[in-house]
Protein backbone atom coordinates (compact mmCIF):
# COMPACT_ATOMS: atom_id res chain seq x y z
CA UNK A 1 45.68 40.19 41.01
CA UNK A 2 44.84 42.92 38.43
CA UNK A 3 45.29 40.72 35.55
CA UNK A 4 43.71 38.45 37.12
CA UNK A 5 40.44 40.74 37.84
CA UNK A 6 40.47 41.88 34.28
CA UNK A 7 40.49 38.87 32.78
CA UNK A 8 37.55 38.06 35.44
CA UNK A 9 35.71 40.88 33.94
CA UNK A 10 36.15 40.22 30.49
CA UNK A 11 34.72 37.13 30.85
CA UNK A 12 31.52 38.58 32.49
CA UNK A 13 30.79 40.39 29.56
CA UNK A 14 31.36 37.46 27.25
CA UNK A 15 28.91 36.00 29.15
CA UNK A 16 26.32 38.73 29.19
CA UNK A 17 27.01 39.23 25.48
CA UNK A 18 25.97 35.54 24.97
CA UNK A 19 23.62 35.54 27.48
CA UNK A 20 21.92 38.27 24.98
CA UNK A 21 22.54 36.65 22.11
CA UNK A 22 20.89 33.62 23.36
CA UNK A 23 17.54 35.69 24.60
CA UNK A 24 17.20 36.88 21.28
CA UNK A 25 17.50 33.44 19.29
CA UNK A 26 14.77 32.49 21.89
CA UNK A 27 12.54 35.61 21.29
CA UNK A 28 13.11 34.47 17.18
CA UNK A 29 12.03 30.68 17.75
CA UNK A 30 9.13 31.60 19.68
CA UNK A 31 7.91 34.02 17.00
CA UNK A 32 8.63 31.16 14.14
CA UNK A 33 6.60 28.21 16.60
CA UNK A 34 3.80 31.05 16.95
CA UNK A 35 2.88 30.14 13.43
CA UNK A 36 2.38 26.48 14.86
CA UNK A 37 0.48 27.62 17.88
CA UNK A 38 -2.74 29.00 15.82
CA UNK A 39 -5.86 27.03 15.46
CA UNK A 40 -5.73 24.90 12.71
CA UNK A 41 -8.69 23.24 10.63
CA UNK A 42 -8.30 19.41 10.77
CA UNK A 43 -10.14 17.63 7.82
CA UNK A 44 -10.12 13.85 6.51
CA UNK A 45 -6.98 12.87 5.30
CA UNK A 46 -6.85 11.95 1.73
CA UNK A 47 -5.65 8.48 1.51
CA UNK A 48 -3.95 6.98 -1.42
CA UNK A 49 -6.63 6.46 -4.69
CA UNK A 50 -5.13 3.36 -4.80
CA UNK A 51 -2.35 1.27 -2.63
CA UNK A 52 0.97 -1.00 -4.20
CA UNK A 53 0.96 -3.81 -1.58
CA UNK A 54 4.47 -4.94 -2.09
CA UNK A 55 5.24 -1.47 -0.34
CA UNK A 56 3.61 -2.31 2.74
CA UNK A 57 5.41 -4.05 5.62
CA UNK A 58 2.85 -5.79 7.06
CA UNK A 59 -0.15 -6.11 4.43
CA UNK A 60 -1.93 -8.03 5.83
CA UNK A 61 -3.12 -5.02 8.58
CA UNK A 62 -4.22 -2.86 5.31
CA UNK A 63 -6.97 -5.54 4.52
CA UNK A 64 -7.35 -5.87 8.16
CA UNK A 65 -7.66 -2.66 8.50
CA UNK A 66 -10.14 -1.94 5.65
CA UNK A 67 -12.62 -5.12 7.02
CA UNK A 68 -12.78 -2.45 10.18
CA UNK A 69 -13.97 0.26 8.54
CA UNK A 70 -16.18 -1.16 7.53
CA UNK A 71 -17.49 -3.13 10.05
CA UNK A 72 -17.75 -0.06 12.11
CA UNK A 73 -19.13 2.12 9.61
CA UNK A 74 -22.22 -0.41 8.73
CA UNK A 75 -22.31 -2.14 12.54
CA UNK A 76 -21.71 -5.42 11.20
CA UNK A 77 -19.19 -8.23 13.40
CA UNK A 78 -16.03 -8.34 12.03
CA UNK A 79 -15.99 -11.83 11.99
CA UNK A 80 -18.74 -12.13 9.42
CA UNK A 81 -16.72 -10.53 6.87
CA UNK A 82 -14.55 -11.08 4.28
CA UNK A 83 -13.61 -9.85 0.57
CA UNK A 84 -15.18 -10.21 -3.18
CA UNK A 85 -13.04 -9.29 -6.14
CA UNK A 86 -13.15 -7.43 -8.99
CA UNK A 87 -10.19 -7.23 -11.57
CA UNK A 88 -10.58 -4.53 -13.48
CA UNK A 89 -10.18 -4.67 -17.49
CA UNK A 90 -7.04 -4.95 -19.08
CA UNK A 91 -5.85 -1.31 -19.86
CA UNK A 92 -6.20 0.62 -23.07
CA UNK A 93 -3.34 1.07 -25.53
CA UNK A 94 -2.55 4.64 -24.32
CA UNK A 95 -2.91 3.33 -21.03
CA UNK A 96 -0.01 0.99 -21.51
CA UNK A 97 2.24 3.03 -23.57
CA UNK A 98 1.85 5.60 -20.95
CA UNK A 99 2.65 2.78 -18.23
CA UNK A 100 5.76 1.68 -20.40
CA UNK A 101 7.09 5.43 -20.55
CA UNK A 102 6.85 5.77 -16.83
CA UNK A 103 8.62 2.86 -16.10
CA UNK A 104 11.39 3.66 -18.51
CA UNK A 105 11.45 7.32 -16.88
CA UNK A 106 11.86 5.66 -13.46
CA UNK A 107 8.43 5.56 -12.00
CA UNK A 108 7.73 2.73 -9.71
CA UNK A 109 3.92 1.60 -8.87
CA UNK A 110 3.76 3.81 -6.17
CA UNK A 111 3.50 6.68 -7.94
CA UNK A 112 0.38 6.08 -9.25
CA UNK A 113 -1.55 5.73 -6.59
CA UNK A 114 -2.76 9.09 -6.63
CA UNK A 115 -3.52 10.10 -10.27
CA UNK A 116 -7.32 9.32 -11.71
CA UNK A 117 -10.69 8.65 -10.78
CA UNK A 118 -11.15 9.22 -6.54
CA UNK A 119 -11.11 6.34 -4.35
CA UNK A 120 -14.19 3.96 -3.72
CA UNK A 121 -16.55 4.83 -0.97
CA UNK A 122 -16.15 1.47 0.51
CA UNK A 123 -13.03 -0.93 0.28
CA UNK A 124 -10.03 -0.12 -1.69
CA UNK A 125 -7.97 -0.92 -4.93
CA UNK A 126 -5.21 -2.34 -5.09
CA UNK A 127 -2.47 -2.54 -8.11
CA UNK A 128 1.24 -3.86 -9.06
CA UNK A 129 0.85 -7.19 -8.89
CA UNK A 130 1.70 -9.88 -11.25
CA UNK A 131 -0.17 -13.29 -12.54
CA UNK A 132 2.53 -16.04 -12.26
CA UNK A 133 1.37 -18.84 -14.61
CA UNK A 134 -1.39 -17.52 -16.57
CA UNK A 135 -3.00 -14.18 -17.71
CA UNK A 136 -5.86 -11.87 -17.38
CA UNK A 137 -7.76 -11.54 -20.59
CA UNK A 138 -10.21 -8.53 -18.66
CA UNK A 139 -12.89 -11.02 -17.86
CA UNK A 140 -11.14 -14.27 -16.91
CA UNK A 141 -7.87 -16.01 -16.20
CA UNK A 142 -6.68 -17.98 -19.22
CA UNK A 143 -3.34 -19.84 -20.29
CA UNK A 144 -0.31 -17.72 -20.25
CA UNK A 145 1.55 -16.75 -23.48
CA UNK A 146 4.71 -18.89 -25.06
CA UNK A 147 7.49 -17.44 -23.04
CA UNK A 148 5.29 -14.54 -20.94
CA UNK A 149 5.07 -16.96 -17.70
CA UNK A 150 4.39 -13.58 -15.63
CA UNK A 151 2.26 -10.97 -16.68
CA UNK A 152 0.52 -7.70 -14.96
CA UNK A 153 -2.74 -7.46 -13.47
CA UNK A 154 -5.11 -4.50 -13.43
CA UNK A 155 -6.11 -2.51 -10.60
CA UNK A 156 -8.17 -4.85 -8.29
CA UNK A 157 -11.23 -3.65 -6.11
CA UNK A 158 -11.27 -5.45 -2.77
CA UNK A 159 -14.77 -5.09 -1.50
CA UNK A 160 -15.94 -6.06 2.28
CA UNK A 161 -18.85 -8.32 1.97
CA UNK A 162 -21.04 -10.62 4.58
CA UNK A 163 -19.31 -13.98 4.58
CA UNK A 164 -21.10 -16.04 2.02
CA UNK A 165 -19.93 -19.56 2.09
CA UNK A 166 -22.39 -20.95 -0.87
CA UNK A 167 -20.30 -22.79 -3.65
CA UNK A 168 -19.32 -20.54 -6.52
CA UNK A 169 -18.58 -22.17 -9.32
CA UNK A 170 -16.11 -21.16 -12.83
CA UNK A 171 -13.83 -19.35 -9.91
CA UNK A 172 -10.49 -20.10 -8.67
CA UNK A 173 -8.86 -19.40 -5.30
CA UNK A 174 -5.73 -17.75 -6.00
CA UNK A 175 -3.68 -17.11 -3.20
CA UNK A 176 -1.12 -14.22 -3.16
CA UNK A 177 2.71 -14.26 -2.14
CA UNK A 178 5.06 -11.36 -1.62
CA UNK A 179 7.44 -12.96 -3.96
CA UNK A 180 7.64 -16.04 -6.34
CA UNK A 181 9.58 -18.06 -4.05
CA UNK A 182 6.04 -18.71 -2.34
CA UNK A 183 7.31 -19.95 0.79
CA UNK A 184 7.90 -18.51 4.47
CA UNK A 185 7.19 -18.70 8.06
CA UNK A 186 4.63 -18.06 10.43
CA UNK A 187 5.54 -14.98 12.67
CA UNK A 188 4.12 -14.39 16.41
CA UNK A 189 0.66 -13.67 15.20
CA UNK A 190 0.16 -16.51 13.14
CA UNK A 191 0.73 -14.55 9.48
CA UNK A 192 3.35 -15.69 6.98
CA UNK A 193 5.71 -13.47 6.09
CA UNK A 194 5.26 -14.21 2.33
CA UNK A 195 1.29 -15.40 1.88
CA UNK A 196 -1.03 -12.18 2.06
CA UNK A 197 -4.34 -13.41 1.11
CA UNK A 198 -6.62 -15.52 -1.65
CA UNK A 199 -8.70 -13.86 -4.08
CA UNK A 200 -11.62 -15.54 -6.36
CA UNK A 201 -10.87 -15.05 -9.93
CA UNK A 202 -13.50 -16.21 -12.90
CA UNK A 203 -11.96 -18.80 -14.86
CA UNK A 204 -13.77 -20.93 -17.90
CA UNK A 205 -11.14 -23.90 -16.53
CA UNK A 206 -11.94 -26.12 -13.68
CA UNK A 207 -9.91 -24.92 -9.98
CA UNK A 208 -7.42 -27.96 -10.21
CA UNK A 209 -6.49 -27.14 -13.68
CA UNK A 210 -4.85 -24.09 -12.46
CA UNK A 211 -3.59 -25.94 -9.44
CA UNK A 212 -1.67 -27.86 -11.77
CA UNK A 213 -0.57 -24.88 -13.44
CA UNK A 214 0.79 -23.15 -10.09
CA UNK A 215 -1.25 -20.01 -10.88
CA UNK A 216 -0.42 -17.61 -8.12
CA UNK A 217 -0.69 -13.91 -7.17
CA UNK A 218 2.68 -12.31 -6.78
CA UNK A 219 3.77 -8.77 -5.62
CA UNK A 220 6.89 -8.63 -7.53
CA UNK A 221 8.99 -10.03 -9.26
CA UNK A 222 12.92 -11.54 -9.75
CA UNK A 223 13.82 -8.55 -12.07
């Protein structure tokens, strides 16, 4: 019986010891969450300058998304909205040798969405995407190069705009695909899991040349 009640009591103060212990390792994690209990000043988010598509799961909720905005912003229907285009130039030379030595460091697309001019007030650009069949020349799409069947395309503004369904001629509707396979399926909501969208781009060719040609929009590519 005496070890026994020894033993007994040793335990008890193992267990007030820990019971101690454990107080104070509360007392320190509420003074470290008290830092997380003052008032904080919540401003606008900065959102990317600029956003890679291919990195999105669903991109078809970013454009979505962005028709909105701005449908709530300038109380216009949703419904009577859709996108213009703008390509931007074709780069300068620095501009591309500084693209080729961040892709030879590593960099992917994404990382530079934040770096340059700030964001538009209304829509949003878009870059890392790839012509597949032809070429940008900064002002319109022309034939591709011997042996250059994909090339990159500028930034791209995509601006919400009052549905406008006069004819526009010297454009061509060229519809973009997550990859070059350009095929999928239709999910639950009706979306494909490879088509995103169509953009007008200014061509001096008539639409059905490039139809022959297969000129698409395409997020990435095979390499």
């Amino acid at each position: 019986f005496k070890q026994w009640y020894q033993r007994r009591v040793r335990d008890s103060e193992l267990v007030k010891e820990r019971e101690k212990d454990e107080e104070i390792s509360f007392q320190d994690v509420m003074k470290m969450s008290s830092a997380y209990q003052k008032p904080i000043k919540v401003g606008v988010e900065k959102l990317p300058r600029s956003f890679w598509l291919n990195a999105l799961f669903f991109p078809q909720g970013l454009l979505t998304g962005v028709l909105q905005t701005y449908s709530r912003k300038h109380g216009i229907p949703i419904d009577s909205l859709n996108f213009k285009h703008h390509v931007a130039p074709l780069p300068s030379r620095r501009e591309e040798e500084d693209r080729h030595r961040a892709q030879s460091a590593g960099l992917t697309p994404a990382m530079w969405a934040f770096p340059g001019a700030e964001a538009p007030e209304n829509g949003i650009l878009i870059h890392g995407l790839y012509l597949d069949g032809g070429r940008w020349d900064g002002g319109n799409v022309v034939e591709a190069l011997p042996s250059k069947q994909v090339t990159p395309l500028p930034e791209i503004h995509f601006l919400p705009q009052q549905v406008d369904n006069t004819p526009k001629p010297g454009v061509y509707e060229c519809p973009i695909y997550r990859t070059s396979e350009r095929c999928g399926t239709l999910d639950q909501t009706g979306h494909s899991d490879n088509f995103v969208t169509s953009i007008l781009m200014p061509t001096e060719h008539p639409p059905q040349h490039w139809v022959t040609r297969g000129l698409a929009i395409i997020c990435q590519t095979v390499d």
